[in-house]
PDB file of N, CA and C in Angstrom:
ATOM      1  N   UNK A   1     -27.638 -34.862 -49.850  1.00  0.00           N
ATOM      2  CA  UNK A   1     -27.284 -34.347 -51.157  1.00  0.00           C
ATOM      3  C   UNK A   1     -28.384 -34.738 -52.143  1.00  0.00           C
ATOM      4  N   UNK A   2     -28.476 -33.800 -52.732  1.00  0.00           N
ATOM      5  CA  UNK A   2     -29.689 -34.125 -53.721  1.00  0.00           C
ATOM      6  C   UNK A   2     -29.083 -33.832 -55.332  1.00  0.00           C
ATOM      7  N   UNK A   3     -29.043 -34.316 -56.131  1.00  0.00           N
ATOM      8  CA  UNK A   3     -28.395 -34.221 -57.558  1.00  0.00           C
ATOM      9  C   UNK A   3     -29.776 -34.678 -58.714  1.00  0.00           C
ATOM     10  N   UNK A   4     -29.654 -33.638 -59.889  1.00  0.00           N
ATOM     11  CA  UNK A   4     -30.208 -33.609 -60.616  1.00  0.00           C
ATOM     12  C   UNK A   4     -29.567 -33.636 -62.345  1.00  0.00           C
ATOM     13  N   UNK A   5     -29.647 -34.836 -62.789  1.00  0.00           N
ATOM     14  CA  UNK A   5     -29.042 -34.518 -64.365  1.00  0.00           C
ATOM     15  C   UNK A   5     -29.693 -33.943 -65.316  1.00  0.00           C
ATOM     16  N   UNK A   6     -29.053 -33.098 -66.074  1.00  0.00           N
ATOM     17  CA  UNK A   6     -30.036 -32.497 -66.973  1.00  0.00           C
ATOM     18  C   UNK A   6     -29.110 -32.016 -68.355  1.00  0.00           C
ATOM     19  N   UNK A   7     -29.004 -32.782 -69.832  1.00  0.00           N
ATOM     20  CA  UNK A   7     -28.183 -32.564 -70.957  1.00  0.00           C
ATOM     21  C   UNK A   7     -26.928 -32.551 -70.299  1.00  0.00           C
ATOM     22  N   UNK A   8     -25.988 -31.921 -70.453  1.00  0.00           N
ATOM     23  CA  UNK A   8     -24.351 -32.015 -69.977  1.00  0.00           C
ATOM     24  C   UNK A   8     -24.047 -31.791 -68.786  1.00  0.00           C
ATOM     25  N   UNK A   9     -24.925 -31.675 -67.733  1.00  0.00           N
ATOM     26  CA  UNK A   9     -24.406 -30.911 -66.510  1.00  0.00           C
ATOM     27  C   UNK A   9     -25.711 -31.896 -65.805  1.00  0.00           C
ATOM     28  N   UNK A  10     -24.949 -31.503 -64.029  1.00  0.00           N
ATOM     29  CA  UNK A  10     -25.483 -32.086 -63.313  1.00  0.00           C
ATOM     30  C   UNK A  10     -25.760 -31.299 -61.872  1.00  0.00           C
ATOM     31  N   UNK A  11     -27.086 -30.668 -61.750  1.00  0.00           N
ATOM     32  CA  UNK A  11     -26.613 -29.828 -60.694  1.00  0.00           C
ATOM     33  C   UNK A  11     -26.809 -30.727 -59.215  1.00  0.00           C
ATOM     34  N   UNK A  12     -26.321 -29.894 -58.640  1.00  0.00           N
ATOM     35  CA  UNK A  12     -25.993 -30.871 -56.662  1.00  0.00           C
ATOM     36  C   UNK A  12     -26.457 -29.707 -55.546  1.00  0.00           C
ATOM     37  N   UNK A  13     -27.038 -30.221 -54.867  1.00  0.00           N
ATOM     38  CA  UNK A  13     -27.029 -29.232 -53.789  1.00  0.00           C
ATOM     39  C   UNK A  13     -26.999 -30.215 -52.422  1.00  0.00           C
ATOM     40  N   UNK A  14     -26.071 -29.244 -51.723  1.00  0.00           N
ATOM     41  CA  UNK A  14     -25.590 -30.399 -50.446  1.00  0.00           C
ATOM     42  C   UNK A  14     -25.933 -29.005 -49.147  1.00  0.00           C
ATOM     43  N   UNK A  15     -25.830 -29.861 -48.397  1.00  0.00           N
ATOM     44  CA  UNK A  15     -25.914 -29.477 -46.523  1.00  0.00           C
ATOM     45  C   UNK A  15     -25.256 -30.778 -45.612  1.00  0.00           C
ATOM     46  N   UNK A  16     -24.569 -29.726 -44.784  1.00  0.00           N
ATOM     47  CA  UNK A  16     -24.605 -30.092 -43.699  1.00  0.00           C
ATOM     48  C   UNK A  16     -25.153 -30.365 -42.519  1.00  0.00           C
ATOM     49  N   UNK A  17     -26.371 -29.544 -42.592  1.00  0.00           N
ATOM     50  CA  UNK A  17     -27.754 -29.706 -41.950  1.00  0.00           C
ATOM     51  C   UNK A  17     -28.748 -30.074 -42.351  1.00  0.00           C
ATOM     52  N   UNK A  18     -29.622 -29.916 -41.856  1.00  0.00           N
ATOM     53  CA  UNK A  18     -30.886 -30.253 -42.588  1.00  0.00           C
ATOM     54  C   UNK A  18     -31.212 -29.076 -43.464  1.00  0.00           C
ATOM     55  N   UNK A  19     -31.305 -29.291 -44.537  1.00  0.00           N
ATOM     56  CA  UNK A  19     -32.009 -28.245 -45.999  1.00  0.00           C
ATOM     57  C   UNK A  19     -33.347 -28.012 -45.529  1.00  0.00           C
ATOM     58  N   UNK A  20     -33.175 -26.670 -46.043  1.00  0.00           N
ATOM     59  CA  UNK A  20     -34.718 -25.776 -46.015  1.00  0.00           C
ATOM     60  C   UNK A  20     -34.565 -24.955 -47.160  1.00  0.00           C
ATOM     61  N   UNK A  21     -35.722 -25.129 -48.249  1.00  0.00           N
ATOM     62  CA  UNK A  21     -35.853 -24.028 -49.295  1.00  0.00           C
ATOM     63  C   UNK A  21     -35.523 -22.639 -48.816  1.00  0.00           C
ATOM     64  N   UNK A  22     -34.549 -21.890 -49.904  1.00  0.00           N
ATOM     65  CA  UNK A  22     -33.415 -20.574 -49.877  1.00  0.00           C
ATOM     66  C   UNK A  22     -32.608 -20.714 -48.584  1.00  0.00           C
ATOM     67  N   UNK A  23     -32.395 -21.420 -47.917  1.00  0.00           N
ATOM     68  CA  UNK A  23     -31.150 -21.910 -46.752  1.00  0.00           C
ATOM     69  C   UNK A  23     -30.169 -21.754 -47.320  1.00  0.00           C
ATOM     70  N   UNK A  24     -29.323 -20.803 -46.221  1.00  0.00           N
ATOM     71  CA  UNK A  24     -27.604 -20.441 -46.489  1.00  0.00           C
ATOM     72  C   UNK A  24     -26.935 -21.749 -46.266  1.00  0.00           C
ATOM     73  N   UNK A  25     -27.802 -22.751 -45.415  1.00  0.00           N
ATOM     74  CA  UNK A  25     -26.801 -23.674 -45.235  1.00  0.00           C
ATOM     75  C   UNK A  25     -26.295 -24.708 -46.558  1.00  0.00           C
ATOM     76  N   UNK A  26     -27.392 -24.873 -47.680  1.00  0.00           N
ATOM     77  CA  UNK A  26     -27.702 -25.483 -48.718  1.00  0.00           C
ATOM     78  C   UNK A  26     -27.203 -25.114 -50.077  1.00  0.00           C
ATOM     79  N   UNK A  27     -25.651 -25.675 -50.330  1.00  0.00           N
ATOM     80  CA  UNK A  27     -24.789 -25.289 -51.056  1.00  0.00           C
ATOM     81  C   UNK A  27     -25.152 -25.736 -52.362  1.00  0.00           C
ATOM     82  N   UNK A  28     -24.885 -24.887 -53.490  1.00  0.00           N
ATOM     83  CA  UNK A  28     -25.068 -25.735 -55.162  1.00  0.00           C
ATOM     84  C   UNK A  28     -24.014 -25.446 -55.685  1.00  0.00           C
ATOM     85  N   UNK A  29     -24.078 -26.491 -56.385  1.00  0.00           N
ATOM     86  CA  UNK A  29     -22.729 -26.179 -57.414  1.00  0.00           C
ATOM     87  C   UNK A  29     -23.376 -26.976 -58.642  1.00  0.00           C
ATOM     88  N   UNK A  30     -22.762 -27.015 -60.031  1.00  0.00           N
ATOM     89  CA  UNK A  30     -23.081 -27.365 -61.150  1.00  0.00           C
ATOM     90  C   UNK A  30     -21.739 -27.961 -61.571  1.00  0.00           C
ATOM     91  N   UNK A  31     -22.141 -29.065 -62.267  1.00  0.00           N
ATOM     92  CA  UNK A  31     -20.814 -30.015 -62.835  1.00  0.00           C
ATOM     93  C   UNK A  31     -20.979 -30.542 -63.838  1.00  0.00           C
ATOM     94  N   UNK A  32     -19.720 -31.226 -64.462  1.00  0.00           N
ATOM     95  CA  UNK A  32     -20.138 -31.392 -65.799  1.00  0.00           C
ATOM     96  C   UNK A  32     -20.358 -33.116 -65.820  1.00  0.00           C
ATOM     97  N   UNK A  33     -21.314 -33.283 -66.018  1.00  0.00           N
ATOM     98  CA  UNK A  33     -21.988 -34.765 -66.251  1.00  0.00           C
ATOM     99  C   UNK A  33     -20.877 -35.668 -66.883  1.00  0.00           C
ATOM    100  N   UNK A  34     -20.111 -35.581 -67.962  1.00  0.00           N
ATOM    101  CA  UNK A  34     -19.020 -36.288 -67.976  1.00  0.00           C
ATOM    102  C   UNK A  34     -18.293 -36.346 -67.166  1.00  0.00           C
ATOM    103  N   UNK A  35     -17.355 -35.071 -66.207  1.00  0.00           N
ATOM    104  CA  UNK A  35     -16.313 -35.813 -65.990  1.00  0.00           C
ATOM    105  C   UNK A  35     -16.885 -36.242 -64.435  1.00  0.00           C
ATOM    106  N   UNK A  36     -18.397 -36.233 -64.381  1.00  0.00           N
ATOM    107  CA  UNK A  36     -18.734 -37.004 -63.328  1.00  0.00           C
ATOM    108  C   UNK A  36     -19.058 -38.711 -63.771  1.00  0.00           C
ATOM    109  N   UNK A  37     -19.354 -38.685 -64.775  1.00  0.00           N
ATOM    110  CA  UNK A  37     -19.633 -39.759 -64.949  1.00  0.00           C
ATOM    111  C   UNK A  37     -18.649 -40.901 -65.722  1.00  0.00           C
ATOM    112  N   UNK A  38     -17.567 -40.036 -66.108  1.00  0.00           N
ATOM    113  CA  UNK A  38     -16.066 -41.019 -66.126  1.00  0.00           C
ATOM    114  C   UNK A  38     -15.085 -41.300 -64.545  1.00  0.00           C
ATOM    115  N   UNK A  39     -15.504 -40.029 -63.746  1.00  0.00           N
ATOM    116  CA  UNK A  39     -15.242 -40.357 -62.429  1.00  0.00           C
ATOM    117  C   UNK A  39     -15.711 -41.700 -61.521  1.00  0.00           C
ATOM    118  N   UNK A  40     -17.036 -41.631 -62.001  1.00  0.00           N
ATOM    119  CA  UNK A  40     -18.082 -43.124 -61.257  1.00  0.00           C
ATOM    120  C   UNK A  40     -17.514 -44.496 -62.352  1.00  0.00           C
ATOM    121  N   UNK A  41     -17.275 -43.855 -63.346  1.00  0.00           N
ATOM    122  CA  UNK A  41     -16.823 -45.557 -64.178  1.00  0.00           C
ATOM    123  C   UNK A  41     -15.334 -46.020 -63.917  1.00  0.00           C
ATOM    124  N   UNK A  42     -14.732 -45.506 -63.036  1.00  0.00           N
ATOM    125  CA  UNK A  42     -13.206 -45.660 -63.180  1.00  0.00           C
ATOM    126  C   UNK A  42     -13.355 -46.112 -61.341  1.00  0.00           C
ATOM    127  N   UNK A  43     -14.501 -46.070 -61.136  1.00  0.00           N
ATOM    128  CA  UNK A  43     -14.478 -46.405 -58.957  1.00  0.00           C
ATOM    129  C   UNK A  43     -15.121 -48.052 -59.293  1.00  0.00           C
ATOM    130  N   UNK A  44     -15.022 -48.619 -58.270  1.00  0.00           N
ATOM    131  CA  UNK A  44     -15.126 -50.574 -58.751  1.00  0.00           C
ATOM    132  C   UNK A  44     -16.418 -50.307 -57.743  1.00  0.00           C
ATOM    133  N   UNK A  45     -17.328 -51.103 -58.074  1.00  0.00           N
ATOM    134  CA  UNK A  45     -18.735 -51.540 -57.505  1.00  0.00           C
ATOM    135  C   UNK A  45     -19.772 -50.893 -58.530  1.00  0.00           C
ATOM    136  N   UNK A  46     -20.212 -49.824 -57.686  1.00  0.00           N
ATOM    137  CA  UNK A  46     -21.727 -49.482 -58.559  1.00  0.00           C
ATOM    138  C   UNK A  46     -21.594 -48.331 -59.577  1.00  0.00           C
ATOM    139  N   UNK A  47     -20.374 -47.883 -59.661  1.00  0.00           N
ATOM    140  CA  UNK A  47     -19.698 -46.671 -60.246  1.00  0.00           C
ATOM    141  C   UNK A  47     -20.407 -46.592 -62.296  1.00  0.00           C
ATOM    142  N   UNK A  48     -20.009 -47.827 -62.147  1.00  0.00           N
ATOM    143  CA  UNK A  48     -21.117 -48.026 -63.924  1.00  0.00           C
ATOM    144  C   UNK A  48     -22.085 -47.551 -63.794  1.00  0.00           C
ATOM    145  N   UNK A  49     -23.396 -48.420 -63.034  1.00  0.00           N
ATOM    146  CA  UNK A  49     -24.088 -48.193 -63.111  1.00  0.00           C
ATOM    147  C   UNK A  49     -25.072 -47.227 -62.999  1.00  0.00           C
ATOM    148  N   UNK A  50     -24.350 -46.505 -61.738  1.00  0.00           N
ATOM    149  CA  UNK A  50     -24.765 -45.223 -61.292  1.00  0.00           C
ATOM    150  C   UNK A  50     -24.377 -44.084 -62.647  1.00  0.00           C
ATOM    151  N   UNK A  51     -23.255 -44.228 -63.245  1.00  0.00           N
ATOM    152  CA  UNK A  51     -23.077 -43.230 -64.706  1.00  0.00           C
ATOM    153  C   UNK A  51     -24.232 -43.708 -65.719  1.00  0.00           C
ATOM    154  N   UNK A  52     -24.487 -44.887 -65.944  1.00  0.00           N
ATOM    155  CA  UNK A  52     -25.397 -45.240 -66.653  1.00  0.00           C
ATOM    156  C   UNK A  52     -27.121 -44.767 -66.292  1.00  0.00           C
ATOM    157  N   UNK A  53     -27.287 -44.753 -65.213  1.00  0.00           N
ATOM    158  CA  UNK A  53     -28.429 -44.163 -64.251  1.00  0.00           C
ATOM    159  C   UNK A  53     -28.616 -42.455 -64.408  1.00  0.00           C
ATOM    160  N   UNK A  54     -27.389 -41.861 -64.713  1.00  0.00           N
ATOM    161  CA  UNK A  54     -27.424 -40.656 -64.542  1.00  0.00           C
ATOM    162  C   UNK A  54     -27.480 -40.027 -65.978  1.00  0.00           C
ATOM    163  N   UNK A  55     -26.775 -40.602 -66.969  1.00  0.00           N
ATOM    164  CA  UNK A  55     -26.956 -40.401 -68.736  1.00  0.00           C
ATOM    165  C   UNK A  55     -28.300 -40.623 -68.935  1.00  0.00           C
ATOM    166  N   UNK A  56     -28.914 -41.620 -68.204  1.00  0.00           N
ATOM    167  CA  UNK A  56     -30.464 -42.085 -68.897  1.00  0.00           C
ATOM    168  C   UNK A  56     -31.278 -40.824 -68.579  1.00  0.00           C
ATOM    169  N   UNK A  57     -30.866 -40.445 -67.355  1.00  0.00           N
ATOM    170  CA  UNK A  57     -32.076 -39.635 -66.719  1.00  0.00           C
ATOM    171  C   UNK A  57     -31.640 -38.091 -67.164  1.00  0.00           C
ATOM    172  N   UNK A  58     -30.489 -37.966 -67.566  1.00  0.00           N
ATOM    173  CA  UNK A  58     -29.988 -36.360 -67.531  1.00  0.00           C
ATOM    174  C   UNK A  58     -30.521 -36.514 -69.446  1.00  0.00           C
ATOM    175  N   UNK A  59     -31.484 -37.744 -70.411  1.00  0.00           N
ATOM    176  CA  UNK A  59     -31.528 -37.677 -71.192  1.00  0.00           C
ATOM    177  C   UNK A  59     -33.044 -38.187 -71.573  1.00  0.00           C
ATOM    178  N   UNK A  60     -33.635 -37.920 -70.625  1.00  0.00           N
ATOM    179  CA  UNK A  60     -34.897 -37.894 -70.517  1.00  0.00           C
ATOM    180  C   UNK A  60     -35.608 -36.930 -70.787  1.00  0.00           C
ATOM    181  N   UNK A  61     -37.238 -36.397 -70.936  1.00  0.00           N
ATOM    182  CA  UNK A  61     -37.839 -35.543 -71.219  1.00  0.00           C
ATOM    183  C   UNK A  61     -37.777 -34.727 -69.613  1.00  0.00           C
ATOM    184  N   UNK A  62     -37.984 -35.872 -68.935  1.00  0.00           N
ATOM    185  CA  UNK A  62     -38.733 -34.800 -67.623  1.00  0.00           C
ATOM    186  C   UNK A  62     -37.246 -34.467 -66.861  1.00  0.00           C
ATOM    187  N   UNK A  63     -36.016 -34.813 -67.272  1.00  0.00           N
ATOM    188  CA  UNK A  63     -34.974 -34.517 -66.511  1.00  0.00           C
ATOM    189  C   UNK A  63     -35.208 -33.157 -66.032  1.00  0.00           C
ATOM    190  N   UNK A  64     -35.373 -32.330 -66.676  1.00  0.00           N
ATOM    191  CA  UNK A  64     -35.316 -30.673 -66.498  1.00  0.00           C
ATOM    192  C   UNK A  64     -35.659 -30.609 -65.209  1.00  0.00           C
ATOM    193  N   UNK A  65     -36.704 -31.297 -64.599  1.00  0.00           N
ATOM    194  CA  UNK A  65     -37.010 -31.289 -63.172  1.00  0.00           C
ATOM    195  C   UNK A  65     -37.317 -32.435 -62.108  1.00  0.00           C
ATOM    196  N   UNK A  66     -36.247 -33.539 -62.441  1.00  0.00           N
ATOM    197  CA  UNK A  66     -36.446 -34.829 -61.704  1.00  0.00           C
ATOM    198  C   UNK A  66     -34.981 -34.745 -61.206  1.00  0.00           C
ATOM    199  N   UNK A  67     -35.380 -35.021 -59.858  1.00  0.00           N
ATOM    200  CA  UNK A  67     -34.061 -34.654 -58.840  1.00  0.00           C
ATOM    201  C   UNK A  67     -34.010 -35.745 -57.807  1.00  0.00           C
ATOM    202  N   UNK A  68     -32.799 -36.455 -57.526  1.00  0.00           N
ATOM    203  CA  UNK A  68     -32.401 -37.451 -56.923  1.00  0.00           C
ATOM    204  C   UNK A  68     -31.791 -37.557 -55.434  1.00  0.00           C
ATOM    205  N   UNK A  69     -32.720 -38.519 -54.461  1.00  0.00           N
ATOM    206  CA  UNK A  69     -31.471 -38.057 -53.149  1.00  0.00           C
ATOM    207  C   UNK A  69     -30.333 -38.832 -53.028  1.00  0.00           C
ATOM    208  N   UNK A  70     -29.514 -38.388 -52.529  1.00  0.00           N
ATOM    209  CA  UNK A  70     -28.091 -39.406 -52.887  1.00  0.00           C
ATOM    210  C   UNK A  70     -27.458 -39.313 -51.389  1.00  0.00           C
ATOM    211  N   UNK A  71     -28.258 -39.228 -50.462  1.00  0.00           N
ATOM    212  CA  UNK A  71     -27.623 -39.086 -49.102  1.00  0.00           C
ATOM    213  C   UNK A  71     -27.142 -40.231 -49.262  1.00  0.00           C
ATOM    214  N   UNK A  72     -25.441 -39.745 -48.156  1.00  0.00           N
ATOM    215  CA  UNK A  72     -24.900 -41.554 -47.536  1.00  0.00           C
ATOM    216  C   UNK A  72     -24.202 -40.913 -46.483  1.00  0.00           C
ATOM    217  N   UNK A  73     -23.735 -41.712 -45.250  1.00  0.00           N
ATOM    218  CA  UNK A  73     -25.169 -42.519 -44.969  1.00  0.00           C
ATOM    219  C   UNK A  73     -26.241 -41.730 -44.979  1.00  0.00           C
ATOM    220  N   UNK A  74     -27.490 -42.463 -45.238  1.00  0.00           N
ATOM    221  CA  UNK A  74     -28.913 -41.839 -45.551  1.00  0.00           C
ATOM    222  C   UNK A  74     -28.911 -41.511 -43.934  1.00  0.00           C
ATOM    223  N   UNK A  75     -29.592 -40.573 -44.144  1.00  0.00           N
ATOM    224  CA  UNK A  75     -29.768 -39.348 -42.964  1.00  0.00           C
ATOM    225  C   UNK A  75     -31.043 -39.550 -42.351  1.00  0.00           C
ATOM    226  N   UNK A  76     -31.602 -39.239 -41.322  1.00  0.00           N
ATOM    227  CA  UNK A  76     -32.765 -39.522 -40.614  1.00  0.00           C
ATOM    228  C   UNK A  76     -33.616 -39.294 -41.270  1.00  0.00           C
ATOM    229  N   UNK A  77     -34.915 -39.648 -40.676  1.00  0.00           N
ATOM    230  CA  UNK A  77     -36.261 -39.568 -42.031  1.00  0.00           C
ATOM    231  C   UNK A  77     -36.427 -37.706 -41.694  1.00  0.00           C
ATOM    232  N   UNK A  78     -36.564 -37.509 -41.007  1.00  0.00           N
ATOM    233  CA  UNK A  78     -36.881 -35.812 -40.742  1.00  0.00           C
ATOM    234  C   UNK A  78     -36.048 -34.967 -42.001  1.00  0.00           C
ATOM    235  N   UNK A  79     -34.374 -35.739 -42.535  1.00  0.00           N
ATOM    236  CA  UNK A  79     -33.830 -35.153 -42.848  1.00  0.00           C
ATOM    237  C   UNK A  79     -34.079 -34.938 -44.146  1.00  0.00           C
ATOM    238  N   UNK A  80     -34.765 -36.495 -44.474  1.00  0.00           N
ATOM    239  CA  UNK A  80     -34.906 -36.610 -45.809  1.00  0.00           C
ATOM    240  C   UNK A  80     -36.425 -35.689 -46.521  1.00  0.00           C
ATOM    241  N   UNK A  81     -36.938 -35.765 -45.256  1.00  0.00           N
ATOM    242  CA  UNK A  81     -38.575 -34.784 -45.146  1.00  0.00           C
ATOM    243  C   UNK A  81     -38.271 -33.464 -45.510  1.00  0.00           C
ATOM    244  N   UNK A  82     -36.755 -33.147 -45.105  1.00  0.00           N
ATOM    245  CA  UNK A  82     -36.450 -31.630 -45.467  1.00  0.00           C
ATOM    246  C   UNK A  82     -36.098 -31.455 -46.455  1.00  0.00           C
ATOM    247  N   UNK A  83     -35.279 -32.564 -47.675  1.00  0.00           N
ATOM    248  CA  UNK A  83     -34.725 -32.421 -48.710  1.00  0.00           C
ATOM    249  C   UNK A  83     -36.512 -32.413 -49.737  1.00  0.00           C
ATOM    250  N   UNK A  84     -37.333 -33.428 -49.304  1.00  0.00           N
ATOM    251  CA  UNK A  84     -38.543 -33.432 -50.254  1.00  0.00           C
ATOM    252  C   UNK A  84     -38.873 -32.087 -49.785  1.00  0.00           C
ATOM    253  N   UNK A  85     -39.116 -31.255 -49.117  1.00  0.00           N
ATOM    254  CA  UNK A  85     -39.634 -29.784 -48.955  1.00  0.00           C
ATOM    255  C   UNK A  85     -38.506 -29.218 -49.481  1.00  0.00           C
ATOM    256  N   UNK A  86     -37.497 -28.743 -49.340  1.00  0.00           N
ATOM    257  CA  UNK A  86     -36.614 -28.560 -50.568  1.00  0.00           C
ATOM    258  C   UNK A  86     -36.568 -29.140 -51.628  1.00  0.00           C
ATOM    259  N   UNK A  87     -37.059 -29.895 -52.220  1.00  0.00           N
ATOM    260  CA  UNK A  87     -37.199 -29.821 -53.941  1.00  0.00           C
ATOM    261  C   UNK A  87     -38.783 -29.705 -53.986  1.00  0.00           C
ATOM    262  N   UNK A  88     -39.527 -28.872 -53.490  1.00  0.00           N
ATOM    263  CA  UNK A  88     -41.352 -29.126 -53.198  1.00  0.00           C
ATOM    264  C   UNK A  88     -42.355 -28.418 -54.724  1.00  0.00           C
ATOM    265  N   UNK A  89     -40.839 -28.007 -55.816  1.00  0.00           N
ATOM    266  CA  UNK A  89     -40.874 -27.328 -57.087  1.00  0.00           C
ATOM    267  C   UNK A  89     -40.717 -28.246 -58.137  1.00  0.00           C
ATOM    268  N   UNK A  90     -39.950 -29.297 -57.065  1.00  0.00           N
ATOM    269  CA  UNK A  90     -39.603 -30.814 -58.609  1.00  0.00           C
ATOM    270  C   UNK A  90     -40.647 -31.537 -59.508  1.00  0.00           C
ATOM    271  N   UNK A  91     -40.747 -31.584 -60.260  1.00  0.00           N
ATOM    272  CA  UNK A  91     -41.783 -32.616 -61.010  1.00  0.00           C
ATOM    273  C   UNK A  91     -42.173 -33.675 -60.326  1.00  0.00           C
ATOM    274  N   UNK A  92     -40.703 -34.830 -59.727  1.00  0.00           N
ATOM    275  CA  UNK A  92     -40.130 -35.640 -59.549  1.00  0.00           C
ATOM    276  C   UNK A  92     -39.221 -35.921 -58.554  1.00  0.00           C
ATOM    277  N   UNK A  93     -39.157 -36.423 -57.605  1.00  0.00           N
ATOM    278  CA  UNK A  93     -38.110 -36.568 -56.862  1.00  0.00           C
ATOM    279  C   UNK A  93     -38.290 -37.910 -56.198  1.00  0.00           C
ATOM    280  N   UNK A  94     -36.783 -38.970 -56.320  1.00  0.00           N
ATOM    281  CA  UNK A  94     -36.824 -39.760 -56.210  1.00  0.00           C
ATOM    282  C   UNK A  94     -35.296 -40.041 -55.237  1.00  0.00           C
ATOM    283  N   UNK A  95     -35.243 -41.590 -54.226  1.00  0.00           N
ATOM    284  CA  UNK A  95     -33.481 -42.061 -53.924  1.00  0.00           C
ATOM    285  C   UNK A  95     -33.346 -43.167 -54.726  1.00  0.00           C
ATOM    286  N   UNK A  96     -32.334 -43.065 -55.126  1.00  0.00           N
ATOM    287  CA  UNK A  96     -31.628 -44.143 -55.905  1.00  0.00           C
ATOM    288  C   UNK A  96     -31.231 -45.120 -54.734  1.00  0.00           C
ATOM    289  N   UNK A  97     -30.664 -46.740 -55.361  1.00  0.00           N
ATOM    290  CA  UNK A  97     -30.397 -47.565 -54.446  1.00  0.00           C
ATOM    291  C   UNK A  97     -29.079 -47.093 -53.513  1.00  0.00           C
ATOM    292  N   UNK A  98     -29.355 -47.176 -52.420  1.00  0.00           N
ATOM    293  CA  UNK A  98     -28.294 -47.191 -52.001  1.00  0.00           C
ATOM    294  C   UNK A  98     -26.491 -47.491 -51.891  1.00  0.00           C
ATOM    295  N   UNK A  99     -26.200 -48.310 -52.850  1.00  0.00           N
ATOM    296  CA  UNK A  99     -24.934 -48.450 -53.355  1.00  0.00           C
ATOM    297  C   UNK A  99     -24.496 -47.221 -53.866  1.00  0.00           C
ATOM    298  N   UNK A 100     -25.827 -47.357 -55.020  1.00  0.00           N
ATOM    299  CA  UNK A 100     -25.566 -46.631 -56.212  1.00  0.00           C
ATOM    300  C   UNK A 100     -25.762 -44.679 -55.488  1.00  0.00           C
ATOM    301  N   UNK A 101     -26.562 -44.444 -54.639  1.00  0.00           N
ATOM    302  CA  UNK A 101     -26.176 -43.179 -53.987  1.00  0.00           C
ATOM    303  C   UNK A 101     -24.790 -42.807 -53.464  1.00  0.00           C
ATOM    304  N   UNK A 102     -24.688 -44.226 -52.522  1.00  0.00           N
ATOM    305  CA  UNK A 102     -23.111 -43.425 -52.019  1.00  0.00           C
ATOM    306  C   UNK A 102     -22.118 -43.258 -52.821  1.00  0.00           C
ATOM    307  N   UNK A 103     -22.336 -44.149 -53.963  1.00  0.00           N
ATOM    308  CA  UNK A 103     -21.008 -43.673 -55.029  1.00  0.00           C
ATOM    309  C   UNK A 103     -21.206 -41.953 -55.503  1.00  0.00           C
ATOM    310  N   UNK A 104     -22.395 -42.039 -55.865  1.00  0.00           N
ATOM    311  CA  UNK A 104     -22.924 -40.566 -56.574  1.00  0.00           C
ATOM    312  C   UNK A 104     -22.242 -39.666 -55.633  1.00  0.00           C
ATOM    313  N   UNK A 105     -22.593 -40.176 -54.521  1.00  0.00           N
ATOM    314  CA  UNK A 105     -22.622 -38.771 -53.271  1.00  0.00           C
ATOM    315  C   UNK A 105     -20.780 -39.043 -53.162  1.00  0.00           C
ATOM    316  N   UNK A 106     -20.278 -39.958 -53.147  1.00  0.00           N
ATOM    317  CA  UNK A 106     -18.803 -39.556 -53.317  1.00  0.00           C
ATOM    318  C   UNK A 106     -18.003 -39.257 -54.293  1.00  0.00           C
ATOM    319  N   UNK A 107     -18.213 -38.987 -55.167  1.00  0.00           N
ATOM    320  CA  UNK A 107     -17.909 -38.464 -56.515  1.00  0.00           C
ATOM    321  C   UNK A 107     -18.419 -37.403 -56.728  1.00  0.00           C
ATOM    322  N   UNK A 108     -19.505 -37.019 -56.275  1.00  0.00           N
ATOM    323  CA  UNK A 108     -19.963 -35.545 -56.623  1.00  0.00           C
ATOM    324  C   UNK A 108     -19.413 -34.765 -55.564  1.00  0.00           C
ATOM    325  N   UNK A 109     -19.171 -35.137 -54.507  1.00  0.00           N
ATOM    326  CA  UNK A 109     -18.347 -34.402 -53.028  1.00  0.00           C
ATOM    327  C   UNK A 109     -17.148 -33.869 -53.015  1.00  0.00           C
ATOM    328  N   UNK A 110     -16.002 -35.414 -54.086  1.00  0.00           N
ATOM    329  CA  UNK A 110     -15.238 -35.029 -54.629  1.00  0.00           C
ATOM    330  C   UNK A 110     -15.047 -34.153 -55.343  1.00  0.00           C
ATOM    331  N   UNK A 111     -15.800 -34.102 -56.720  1.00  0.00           N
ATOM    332  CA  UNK A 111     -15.565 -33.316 -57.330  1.00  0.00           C
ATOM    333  C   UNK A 111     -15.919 -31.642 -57.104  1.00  0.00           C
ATOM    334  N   UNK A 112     -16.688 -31.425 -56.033  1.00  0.00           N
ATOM    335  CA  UNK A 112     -17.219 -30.063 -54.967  1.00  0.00           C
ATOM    336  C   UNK A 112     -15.861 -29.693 -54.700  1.00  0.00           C
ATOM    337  N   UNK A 113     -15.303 -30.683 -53.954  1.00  0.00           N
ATOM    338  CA  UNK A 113     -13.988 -30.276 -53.137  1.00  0.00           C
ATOM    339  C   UNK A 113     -12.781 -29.974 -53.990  1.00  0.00           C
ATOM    340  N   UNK A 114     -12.608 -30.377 -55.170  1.00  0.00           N
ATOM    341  CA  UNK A 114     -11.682 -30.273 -56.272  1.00  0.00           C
ATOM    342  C   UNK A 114     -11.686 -28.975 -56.795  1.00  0.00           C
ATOM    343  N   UNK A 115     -12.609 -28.625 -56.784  1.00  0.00           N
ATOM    344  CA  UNK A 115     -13.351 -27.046 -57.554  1.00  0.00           C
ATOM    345  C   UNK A 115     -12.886 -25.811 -56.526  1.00  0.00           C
ATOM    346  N   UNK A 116     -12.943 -26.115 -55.034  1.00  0.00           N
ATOM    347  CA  UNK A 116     -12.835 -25.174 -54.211  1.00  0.00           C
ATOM    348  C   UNK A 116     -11.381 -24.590 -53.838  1.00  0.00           C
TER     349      UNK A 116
END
C-alpha cells in the first residue's frame, strides 16, 4: 500500500499483487485525512503519531507529490521495487517506520472496506 497526503484528503493505492504502473490489479481510493486521522488517534501504540506524520506531510509544499509505503507485513524487496516503479512520477517516495506503517496500512484498509 502506498498512501499519499495532500490538504484534506489522502489518496491510497493498494494490491494484492505486486503493482505495476496502470495495473488492474492496483486499486485507489481517496479519503478524507481527518476521519483517517481521528481513526489512527483513537488505536493505542503509534496511532498519534502516525496522524501527526500524516498532517505534517499532507501540509507540506512538496506533499502534492510525496508518497509513502505503508506495506505490513512489508512485502519482499521485488515487491517493494514494484511499488517504487509505480510511483516512478513521485517527487518523493519514502517507508515510514514500521509501527507507524502498519497502523496507517490498517486504518486505511479499514476505512477501504467501510466504503465498499
Amino acid at each position: 500500500m502506498v498512501v499519499k497526503p495532500s490538504g484534506e484528503t489522502i489518496d491510497v493505492h493498494f494490491s494484492m499483487s505486486s503493482p505495476a504502473e496502470a495495473s488492474e490489479a492496483v486499486g485507489h481510493r481517496t479519503l478524507n485525512l481527518n476521519k483517517v486521522c481521528r481513526a489512527l488517534e483513537a488505536t493505542s501504540g503509534e496511532g498519534k503519531e502516525a496522524s501527526k506524520q500524516l498532517q505534517r506531510h499532507a501540509r507540506t509544499t512538496l506533499s502534492g507529490n510525496h508518497q509513502f509505503l505503508v506495506d505490513h507485513p512489508m512485502r519482499p524487496l521485488e515487491t517493494q521495487t514494484s511499488w517504487v516503479s509505480f510511483c516512478k512520477n513521485s517527487e518523493s517516495f519514502g517507508a515510514l517506520d514500521s509501527p507507524i506503517a502498519k497502523v496507517i496500512n490498517k486504518v486505511c484498509t479499514q476505512q477501504i472496506h467501510d466504503r465498499s
